[in-house]
PDB file of N, CA and C in Angstrom:
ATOM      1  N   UNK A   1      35.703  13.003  42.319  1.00  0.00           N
ATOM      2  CA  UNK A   1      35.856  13.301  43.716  1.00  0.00           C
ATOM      3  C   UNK A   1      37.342  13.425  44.034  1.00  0.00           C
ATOM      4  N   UNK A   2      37.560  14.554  44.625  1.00  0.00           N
ATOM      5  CA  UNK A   2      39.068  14.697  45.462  1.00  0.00           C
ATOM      6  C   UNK A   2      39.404  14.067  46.462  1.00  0.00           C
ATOM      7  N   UNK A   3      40.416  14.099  47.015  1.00  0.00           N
ATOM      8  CA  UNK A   3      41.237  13.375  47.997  1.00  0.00           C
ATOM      9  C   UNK A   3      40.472  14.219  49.152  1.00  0.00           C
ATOM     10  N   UNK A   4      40.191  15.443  49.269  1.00  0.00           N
ATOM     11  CA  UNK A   4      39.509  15.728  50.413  1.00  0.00           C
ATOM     12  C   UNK A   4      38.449  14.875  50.609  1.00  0.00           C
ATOM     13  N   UNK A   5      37.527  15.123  49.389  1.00  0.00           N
ATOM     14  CA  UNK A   5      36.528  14.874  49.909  1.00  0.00           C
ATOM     15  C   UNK A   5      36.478  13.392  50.286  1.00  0.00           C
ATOM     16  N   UNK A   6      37.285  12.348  49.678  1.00  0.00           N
ATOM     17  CA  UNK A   6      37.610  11.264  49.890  1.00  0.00           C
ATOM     18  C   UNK A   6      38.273  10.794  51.370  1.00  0.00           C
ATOM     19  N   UNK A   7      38.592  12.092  51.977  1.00  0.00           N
ATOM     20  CA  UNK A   7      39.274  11.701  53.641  1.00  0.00           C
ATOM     21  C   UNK A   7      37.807  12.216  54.520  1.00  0.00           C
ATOM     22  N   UNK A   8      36.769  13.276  54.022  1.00  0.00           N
ATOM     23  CA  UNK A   8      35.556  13.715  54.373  1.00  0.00           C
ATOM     24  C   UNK A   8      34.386  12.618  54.629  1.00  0.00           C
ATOM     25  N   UNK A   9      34.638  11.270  53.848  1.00  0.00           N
ATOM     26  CA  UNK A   9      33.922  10.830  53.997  1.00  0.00           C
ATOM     27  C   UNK A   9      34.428   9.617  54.730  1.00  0.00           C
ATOM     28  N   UNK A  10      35.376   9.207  54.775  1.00  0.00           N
ATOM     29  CA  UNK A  10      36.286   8.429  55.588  1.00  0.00           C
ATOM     30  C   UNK A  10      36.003   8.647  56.818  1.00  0.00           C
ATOM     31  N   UNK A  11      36.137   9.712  57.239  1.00  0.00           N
ATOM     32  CA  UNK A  11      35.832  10.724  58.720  1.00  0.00           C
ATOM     33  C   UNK A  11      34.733  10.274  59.234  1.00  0.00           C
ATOM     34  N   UNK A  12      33.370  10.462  58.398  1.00  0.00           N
ATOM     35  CA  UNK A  12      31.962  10.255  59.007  1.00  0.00           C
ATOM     36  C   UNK A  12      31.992   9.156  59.034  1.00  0.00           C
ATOM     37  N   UNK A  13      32.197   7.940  58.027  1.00  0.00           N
ATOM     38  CA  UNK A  13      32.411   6.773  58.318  1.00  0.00           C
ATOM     39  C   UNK A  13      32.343   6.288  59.496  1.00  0.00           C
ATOM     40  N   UNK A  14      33.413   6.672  59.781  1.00  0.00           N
ATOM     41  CA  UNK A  14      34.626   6.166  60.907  1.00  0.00           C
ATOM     42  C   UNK A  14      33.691   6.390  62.251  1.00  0.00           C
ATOM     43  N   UNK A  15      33.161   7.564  61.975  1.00  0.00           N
ATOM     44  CA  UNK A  15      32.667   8.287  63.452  1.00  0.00           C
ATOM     45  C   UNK A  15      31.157   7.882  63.487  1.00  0.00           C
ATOM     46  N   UNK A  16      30.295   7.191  62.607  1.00  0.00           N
ATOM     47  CA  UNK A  16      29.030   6.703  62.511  1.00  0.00           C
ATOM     48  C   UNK A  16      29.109   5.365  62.866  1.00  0.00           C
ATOM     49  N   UNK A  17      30.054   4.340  62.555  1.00  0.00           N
ATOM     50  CA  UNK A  17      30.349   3.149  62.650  1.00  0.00           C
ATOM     51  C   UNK A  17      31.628   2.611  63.422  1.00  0.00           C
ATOM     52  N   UNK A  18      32.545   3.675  63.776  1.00  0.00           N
ATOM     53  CA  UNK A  18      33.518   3.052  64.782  1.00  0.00           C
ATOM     54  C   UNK A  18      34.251   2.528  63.878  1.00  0.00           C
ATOM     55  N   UNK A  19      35.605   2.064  64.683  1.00  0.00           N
ATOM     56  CA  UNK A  19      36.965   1.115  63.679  1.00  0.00           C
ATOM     57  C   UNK A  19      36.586  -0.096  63.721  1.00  0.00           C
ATOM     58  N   UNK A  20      35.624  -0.335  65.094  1.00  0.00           N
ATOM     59  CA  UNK A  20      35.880  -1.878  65.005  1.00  0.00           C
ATOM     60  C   UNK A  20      34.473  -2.504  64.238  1.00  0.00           C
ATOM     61  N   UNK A  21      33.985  -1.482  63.420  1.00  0.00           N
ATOM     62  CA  UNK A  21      32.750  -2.633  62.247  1.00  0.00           C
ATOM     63  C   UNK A  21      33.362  -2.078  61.282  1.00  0.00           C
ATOM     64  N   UNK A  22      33.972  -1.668  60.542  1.00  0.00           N
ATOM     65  CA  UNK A  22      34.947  -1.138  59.542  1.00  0.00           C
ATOM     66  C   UNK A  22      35.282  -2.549  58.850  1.00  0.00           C
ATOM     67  N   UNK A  23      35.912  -3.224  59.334  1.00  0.00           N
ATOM     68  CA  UNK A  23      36.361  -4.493  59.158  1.00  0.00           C
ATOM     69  C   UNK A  23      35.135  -5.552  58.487  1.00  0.00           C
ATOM     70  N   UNK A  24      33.956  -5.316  59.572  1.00  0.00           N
ATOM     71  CA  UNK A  24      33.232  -5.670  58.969  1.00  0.00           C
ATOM     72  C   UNK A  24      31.959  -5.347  57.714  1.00  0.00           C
ATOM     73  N   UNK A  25      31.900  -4.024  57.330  1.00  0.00           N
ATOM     74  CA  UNK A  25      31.685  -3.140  56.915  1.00  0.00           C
ATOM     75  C   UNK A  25      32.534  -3.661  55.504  1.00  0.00           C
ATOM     76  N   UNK A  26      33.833  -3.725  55.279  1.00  0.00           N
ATOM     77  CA  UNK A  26      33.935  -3.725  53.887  1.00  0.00           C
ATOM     78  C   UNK A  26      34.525  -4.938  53.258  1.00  0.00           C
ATOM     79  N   UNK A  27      34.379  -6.103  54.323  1.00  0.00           N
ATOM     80  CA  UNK A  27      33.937  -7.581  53.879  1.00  0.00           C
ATOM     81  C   UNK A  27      32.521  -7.701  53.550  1.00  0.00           C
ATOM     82  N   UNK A  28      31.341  -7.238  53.796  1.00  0.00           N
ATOM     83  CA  UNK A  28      29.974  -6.767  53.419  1.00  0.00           C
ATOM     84  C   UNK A  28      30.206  -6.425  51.826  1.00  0.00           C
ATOM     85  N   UNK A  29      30.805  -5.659  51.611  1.00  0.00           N
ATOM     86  CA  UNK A  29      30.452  -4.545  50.615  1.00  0.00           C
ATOM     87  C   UNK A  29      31.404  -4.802  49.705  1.00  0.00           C
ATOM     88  N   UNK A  30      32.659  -5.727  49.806  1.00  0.00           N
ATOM     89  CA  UNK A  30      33.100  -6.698  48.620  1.00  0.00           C
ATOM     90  C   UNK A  30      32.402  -7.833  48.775  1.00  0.00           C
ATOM     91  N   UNK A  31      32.414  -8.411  49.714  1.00  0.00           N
ATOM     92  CA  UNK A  31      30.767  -9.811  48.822  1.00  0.00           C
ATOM     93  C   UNK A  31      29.627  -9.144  48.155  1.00  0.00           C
ATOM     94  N   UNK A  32      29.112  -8.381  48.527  1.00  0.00           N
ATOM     95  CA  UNK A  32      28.211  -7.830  47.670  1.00  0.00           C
ATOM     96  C   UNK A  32      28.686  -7.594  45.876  1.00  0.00           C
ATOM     97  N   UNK A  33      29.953  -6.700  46.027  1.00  0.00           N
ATOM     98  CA  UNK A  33      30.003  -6.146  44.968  1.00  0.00           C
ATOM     99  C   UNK A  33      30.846  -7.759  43.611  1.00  0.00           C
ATOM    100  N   UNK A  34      31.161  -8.423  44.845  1.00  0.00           N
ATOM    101  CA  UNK A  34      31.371  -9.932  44.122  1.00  0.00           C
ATOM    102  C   UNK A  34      30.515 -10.233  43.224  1.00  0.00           C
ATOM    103  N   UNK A  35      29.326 -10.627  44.407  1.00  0.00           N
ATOM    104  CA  UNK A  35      28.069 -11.425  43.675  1.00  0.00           C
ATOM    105  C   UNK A  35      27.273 -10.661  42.810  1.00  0.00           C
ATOM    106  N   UNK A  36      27.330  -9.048  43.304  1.00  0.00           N
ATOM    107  CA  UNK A  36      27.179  -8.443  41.622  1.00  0.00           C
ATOM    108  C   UNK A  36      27.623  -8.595  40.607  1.00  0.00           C
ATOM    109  N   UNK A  37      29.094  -8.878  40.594  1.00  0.00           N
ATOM    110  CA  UNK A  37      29.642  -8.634  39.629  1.00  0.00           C
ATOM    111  C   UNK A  37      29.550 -10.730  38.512  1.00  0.00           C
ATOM    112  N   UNK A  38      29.039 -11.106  39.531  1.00  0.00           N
ATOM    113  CA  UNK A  38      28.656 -12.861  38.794  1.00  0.00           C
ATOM    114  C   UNK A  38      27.267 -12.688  38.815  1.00  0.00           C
ATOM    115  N   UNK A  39      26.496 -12.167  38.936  1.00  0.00           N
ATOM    116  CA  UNK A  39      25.459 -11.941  38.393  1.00  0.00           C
ATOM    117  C   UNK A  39      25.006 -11.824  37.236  1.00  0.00           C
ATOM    118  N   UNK A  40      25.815  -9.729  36.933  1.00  0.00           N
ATOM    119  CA  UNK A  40      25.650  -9.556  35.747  1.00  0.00           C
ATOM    120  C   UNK A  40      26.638 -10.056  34.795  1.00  0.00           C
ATOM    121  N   UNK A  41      27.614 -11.189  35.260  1.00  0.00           N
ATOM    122  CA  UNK A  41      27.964 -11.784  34.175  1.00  0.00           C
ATOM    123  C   UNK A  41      27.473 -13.339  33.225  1.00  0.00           C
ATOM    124  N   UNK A  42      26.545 -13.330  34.501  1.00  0.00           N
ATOM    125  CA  UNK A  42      25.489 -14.943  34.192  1.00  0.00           C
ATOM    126  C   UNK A  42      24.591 -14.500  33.069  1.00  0.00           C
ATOM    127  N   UNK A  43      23.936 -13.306  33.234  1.00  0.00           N
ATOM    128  CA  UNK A  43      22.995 -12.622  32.889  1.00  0.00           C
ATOM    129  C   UNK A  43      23.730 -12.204  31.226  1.00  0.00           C
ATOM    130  N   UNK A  44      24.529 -11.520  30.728  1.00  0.00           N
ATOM    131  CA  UNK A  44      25.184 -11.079  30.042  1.00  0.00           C
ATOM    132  C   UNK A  44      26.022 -12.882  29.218  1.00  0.00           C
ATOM    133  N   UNK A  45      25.927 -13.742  29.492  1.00  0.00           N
ATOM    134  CA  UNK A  45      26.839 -14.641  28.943  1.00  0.00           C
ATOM    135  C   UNK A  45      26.265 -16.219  29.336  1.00  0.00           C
ATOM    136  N   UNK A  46      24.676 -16.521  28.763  1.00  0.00           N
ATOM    137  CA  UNK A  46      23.983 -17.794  29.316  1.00  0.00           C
ATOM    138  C   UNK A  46      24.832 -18.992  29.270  1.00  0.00           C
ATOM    139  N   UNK A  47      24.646 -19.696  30.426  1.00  0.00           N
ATOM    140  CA  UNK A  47      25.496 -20.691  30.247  1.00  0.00           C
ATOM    141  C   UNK A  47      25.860 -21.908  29.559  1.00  0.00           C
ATOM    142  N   UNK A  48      25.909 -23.054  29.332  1.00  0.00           N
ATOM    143  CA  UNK A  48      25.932 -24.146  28.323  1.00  0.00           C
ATOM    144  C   UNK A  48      24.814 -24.256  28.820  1.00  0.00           C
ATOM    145  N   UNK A  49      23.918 -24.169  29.470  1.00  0.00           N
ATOM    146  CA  UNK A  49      22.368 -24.819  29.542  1.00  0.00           C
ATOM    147  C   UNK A  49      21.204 -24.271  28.953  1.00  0.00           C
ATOM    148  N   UNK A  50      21.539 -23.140  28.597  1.00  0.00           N
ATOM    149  CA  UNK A  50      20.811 -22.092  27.755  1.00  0.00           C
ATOM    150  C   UNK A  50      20.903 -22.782  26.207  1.00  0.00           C
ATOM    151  N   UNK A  51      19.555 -23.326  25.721  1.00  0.00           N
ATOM    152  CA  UNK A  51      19.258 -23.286  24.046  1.00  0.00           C
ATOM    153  C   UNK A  51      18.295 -22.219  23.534  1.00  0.00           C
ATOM    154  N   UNK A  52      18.498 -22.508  22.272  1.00  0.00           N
ATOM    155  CA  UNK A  52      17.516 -21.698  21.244  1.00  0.00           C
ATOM    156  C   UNK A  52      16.145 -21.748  21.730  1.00  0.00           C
ATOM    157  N   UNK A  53      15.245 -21.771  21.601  1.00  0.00           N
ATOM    158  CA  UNK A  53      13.599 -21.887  21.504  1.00  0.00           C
ATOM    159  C   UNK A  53      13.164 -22.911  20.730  1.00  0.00           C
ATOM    160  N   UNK A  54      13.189 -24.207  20.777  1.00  0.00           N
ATOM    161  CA  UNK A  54      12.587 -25.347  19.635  1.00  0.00           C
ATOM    162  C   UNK A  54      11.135 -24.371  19.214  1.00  0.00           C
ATOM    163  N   UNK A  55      10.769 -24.187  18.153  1.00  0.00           N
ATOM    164  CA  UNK A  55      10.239 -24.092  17.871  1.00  0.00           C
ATOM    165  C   UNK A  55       8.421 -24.883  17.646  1.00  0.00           C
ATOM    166  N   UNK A  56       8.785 -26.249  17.977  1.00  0.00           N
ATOM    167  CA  UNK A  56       8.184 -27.132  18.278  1.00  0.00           C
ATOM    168  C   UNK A  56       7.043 -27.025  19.638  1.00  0.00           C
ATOM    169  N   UNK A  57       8.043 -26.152  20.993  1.00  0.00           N
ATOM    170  CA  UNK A  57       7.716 -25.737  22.387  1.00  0.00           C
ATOM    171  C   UNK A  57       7.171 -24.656  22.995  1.00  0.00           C
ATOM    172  N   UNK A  58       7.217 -24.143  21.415  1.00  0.00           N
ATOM    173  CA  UNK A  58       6.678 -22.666  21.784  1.00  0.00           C
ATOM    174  C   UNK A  58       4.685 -22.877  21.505  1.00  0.00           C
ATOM    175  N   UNK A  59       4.647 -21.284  22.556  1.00  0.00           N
ATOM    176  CA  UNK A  59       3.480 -22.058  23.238  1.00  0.00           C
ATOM    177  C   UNK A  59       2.263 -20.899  22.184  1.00  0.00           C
ATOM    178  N   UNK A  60       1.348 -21.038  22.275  1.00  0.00           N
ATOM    179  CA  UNK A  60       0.152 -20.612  21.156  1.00  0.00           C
ATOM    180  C   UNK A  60       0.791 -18.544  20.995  1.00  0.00           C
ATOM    181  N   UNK A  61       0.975 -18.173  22.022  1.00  0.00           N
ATOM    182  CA  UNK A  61       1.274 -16.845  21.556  1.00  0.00           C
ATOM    183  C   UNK A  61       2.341 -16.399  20.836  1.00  0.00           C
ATOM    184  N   UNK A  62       3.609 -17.153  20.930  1.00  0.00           N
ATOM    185  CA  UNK A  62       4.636 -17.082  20.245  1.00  0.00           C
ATOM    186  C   UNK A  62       4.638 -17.574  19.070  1.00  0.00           C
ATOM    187  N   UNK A  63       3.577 -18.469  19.028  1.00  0.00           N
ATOM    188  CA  UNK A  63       3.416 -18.537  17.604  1.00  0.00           C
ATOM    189  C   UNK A  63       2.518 -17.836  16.324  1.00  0.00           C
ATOM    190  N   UNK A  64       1.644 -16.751  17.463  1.00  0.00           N
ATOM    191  CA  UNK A  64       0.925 -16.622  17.016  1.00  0.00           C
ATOM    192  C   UNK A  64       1.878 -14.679  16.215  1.00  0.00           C
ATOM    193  N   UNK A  65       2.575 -14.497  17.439  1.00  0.00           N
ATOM    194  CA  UNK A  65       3.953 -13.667  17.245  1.00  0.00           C
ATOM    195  C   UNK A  65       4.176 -13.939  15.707  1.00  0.00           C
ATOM    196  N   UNK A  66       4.951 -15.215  16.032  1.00  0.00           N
ATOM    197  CA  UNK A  66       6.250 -15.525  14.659  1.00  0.00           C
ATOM    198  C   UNK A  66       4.892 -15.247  13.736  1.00  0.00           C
ATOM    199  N   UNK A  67       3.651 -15.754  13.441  1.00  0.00           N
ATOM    200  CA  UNK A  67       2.632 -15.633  12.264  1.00  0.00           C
ATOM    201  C   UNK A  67       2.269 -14.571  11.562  1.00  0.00           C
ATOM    202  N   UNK A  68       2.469 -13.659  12.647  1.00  0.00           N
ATOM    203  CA  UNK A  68       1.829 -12.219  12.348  1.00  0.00           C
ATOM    204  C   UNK A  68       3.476 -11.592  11.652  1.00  0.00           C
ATOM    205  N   UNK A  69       4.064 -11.442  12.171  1.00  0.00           N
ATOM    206  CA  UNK A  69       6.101 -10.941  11.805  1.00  0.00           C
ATOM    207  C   UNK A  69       5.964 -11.508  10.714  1.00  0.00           C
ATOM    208  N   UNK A  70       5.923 -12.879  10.337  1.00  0.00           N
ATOM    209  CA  UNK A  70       6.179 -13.077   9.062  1.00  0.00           C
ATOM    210  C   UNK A  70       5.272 -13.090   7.745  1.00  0.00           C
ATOM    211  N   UNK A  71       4.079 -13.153   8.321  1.00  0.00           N
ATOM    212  CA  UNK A  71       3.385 -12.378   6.821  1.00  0.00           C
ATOM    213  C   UNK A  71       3.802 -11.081   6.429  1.00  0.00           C
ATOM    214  N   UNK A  72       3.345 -10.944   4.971  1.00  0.00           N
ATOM    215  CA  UNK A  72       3.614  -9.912   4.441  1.00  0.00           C
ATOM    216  C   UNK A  72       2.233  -8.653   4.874  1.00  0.00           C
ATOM    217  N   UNK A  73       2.451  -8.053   4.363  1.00  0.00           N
ATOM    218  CA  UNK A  73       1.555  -6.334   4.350  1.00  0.00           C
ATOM    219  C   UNK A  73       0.834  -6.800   3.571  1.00  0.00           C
ATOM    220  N   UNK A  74      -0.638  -6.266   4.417  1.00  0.00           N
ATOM    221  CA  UNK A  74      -1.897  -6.328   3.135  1.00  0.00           C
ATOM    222  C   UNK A  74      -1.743  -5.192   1.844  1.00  0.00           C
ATOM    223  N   UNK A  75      -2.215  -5.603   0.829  1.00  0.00           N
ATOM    224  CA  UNK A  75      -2.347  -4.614   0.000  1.00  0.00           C
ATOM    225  C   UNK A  75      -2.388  -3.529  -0.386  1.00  0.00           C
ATOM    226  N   UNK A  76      -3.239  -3.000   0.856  1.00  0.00           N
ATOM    227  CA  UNK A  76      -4.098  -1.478   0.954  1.00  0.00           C
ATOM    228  C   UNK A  76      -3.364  -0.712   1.991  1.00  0.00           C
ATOM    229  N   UNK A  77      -2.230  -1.148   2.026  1.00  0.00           N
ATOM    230  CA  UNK A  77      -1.248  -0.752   3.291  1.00  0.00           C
ATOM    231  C   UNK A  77      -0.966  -0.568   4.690  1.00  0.00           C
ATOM    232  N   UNK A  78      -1.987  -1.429   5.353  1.00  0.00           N
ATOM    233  CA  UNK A  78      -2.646  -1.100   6.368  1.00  0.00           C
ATOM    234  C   UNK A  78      -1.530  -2.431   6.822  1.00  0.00           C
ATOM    235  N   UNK A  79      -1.261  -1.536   8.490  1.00  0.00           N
ATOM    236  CA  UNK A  79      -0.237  -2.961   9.436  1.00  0.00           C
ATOM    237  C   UNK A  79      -0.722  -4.435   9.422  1.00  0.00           C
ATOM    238  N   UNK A  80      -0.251  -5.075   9.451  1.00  0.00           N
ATOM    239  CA  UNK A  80      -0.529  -6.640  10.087  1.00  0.00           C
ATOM    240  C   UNK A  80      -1.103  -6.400  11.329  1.00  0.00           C
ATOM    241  N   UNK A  81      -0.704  -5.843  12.248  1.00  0.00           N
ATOM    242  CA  UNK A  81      -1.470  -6.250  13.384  1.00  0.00           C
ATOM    243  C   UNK A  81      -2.251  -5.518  13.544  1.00  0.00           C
ATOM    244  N   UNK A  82      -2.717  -4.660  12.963  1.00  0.00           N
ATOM    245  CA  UNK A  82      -4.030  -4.180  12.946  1.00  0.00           C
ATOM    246  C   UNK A  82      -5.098  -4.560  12.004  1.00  0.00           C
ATOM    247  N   UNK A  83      -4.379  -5.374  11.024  1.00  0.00           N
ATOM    248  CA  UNK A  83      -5.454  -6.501  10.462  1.00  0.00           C
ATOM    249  C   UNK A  83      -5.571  -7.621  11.346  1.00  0.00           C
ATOM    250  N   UNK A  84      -4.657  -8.029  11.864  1.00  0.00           N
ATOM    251  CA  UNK A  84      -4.764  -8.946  12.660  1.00  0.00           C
ATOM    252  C   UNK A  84      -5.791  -8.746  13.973  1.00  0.00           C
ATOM    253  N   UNK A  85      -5.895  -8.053  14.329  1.00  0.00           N
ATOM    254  CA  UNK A  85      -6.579  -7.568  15.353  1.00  0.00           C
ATOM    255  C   UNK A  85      -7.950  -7.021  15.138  1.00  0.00           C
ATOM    256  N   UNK A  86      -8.551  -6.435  13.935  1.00  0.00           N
ATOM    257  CA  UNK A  86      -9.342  -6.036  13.582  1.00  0.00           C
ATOM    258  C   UNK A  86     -10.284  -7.492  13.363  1.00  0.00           C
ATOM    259  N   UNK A  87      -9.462  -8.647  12.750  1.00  0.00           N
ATOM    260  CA  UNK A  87     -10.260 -10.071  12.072  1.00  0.00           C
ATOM    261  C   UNK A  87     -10.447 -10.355  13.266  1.00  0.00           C
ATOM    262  N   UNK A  88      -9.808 -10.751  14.471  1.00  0.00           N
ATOM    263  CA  UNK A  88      -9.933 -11.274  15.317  1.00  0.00           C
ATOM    264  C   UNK A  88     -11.267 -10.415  16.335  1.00  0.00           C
ATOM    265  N   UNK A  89     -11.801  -9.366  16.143  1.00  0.00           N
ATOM    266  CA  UNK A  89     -12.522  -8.641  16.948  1.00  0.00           C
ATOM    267  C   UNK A  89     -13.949  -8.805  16.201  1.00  0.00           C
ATOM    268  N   UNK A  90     -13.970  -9.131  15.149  1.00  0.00           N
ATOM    269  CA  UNK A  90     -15.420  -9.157  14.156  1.00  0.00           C
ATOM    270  C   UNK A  90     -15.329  -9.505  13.130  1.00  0.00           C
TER     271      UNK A  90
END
């Protein structure tokens, strides 16, 4: 974007909202872009309270996950989880 169009939109601004919410207008819109910006850094970087998964806590599907991932391939070449799924249906 150019400097025009950058004074173009300044203009409507100005003339949709007046000078005097301006002020308030872009104390709004840096807190916002604050608490975005600690957001996606909570999100991106867990804090010391964040552990691994005990393995111990994990609950019947995740284990049933890790069971299936870590066997090997049947013989006849056919997926795990479609053996898995096939035993479990009949």
């Amino acid at each position: 974007m150019g400097p025009v169009e950058l004074l173009i939109i300044a203009a409507v601004i100005l003339v949709l909202f007046g000078a005097s919410k301006l002020p308030q207008l872009g104390k709004g819109l840096g807190r916002g872009i604050k608490e975005f910006k600690e957001e996606t850094r909570e999100v991106s970087h867990p804090g010391p309270d964040a552990q691994p998964l005990n393995p111990e806590l994990r609950t019947g599907t995740q284990r049933e996950v890790v069971d299936v991932v870590s066997t090997e391939l049947p013989r006849d070449g056919r997926s795990v989880v479609t053996t898995e799924v096939r035993e479990r249906q009949g």
